[in-house]
N, C-alpha and C. Protein backbone atom coordinates (compact mmCIF):
# COMPACT_ATOMS: atom_id res chain seq x y z
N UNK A 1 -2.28 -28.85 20.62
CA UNK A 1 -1.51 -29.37 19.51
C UNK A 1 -0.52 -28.31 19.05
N UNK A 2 0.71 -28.58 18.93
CA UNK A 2 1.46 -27.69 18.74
C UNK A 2 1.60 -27.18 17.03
N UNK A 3 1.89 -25.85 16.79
CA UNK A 3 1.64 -25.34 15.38
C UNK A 3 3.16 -25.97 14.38
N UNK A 4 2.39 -26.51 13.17
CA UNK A 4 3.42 -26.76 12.32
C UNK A 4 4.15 -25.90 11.75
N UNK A 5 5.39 -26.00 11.36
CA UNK A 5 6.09 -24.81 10.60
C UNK A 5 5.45 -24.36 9.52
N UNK A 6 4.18 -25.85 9.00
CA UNK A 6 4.23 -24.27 7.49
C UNK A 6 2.73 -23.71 7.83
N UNK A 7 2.45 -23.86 9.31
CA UNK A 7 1.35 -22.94 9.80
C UNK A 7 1.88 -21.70 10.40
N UNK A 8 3.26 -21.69 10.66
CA UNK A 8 3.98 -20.15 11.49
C UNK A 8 3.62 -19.21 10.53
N UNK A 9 2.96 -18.45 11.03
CA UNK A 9 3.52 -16.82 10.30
C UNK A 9 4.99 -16.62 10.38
N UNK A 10 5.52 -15.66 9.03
CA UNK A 10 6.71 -15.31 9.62
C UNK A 10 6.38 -13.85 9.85
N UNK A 11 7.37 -13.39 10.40
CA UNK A 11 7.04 -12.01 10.36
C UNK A 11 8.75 -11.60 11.03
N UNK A 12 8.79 -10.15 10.86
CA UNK A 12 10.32 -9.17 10.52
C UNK A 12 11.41 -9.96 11.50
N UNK A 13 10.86 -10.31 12.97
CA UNK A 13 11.86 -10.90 13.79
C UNK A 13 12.57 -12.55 13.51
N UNK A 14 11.76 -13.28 12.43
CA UNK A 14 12.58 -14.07 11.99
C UNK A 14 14.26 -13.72 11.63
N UNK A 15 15.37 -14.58 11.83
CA UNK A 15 15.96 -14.58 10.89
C UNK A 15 15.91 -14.74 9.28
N UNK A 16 17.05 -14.69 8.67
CA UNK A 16 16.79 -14.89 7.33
C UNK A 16 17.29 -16.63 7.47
N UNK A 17 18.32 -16.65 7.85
CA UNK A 17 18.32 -18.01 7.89
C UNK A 17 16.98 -19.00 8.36
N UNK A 18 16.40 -18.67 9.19
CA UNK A 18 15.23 -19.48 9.48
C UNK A 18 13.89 -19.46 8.42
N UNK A 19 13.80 -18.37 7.87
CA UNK A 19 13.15 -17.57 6.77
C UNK A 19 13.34 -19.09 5.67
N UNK A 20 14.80 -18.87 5.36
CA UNK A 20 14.97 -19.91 4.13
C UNK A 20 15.12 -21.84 4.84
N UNK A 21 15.67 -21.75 6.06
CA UNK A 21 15.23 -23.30 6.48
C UNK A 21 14.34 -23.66 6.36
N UNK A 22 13.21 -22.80 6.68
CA UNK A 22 11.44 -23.55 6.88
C UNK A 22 10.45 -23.21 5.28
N UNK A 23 11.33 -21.53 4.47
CA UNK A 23 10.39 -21.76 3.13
C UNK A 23 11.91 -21.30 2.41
N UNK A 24 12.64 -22.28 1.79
CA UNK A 24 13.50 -21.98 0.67
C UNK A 24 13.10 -21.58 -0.66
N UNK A 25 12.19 -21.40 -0.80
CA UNK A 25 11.46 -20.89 -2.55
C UNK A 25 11.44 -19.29 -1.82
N UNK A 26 11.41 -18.63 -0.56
CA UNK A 26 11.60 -17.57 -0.69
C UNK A 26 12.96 -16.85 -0.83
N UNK A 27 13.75 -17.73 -1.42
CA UNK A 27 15.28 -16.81 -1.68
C UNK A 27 15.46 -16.09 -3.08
N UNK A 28 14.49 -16.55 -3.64
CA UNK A 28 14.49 -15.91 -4.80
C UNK A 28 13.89 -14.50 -4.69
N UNK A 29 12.59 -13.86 -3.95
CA UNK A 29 11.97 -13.06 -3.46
C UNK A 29 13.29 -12.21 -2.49
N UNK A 30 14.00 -12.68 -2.09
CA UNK A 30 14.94 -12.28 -1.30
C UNK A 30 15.77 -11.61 -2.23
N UNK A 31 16.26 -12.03 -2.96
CA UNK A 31 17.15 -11.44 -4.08
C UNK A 31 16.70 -10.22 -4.77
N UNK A 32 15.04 -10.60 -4.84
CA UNK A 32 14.92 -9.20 -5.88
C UNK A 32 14.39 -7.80 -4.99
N UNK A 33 14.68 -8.23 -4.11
CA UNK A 33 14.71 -6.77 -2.89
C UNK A 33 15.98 -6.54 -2.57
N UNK A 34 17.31 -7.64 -3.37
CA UNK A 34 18.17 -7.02 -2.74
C UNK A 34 19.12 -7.63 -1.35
N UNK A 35 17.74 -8.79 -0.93
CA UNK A 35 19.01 -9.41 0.08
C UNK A 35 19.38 -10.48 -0.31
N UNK A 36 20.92 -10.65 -0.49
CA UNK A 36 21.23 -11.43 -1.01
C UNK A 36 22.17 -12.38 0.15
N UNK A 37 21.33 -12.64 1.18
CA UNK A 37 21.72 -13.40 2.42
C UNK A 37 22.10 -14.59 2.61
N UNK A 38 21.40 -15.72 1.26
CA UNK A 38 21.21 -17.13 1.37
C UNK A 38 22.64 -17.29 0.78
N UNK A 39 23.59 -16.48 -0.13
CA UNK A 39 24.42 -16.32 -0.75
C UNK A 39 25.62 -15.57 0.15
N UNK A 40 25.73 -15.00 1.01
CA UNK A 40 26.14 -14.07 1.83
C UNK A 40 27.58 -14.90 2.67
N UNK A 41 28.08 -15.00 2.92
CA UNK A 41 29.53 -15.39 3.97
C UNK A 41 28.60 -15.39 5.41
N UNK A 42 28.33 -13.43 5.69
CA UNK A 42 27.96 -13.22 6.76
C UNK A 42 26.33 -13.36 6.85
N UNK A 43 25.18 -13.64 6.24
CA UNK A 43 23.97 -13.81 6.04
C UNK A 43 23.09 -14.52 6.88
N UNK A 44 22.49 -14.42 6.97
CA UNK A 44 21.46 -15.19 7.79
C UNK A 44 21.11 -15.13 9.15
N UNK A 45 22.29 -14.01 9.71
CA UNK A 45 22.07 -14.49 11.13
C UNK A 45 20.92 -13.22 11.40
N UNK A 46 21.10 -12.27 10.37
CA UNK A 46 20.31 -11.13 10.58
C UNK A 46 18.87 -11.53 10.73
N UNK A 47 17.93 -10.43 11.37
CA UNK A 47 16.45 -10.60 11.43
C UNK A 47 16.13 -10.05 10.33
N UNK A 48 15.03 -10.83 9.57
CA UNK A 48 14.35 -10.23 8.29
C UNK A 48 14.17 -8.32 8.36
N UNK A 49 14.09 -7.86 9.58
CA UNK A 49 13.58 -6.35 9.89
C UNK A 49 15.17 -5.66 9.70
N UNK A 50 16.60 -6.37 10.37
CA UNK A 50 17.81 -6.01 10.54
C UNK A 50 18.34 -5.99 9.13
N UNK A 51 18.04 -7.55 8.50
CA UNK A 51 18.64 -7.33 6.91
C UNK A 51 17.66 -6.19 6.07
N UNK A 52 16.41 -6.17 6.15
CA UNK A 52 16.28 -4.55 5.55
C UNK A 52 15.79 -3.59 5.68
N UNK A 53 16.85 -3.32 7.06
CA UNK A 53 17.11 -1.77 7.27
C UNK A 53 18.56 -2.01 6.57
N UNK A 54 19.29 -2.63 6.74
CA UNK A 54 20.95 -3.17 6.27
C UNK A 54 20.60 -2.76 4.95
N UNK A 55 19.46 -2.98 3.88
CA UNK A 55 19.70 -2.87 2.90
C UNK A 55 18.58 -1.95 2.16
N UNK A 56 17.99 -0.45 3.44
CA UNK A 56 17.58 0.58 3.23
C UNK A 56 16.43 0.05 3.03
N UNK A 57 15.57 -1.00 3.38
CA UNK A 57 14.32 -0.85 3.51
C UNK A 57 13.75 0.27 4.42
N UNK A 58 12.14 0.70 4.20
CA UNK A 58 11.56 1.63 4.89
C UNK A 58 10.21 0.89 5.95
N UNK A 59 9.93 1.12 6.61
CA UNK A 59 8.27 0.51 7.55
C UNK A 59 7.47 -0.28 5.95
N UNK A 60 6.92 0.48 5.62
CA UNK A 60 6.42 -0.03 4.32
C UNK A 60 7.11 -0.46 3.14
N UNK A 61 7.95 -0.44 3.01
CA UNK A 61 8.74 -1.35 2.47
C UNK A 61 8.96 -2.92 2.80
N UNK A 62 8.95 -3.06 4.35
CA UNK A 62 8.83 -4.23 4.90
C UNK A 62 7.50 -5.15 4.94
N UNK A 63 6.72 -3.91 5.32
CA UNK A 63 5.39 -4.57 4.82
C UNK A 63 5.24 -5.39 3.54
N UNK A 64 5.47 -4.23 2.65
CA UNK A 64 5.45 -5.34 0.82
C UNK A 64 6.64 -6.08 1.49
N UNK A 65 7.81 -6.14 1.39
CA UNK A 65 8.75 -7.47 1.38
C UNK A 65 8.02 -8.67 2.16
N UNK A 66 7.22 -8.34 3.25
CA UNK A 66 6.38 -9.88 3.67
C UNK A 66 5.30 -9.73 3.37
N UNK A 67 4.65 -9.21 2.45
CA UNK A 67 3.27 -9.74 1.57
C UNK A 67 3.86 -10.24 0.46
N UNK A 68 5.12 -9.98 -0.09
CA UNK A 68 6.03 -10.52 -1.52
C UNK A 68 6.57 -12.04 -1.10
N UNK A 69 6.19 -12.26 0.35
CA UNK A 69 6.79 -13.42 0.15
C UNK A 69 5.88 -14.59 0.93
N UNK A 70 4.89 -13.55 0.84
CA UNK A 70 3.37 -14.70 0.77
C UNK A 70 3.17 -14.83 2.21
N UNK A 71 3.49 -13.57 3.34
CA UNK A 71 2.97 -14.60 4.71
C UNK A 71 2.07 -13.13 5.33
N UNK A 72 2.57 -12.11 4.64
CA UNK A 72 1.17 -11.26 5.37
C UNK A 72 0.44 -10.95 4.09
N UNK A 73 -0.96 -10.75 4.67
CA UNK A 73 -2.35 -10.13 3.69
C UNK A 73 -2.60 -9.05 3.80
């Protein structure tokens, strides 16, 4: 049986655009780290890991940004 989208993990190699196609309540979480992608001209095409290093995230930094947006524990 193939996995539903709101069974995917996401994790850093998502885009952001795909990020907000499959969970749009995380653009708000997006904003308060700073990426402001969903809003962006050029946005979305980046990978969640590409937009933040783009916007000086660190290894652990990324970690909290995907436990902040509810898909790692």
């Amino acid at each position: 049986m193939p996995q539903t989208v709101s069974k995917q993990r996401v994790n850093a190699d998502w885009t952001v655009e795909e990020l907000l196609s499959f969970h749009p309540q995380t653009a708000e979480v997006l904003a308060e780290w700073g990426i402001h992608c969903a809003v962006c001209s050029v946005g979305g095409v980046d990978t969640l890991q590409e937009a933040g290093r783009l916007h000086g995230m660190s290894g652990e930094d990324m970690k909290q940004f995907l436990t902040d947006i509810g898909f790692l524990e």
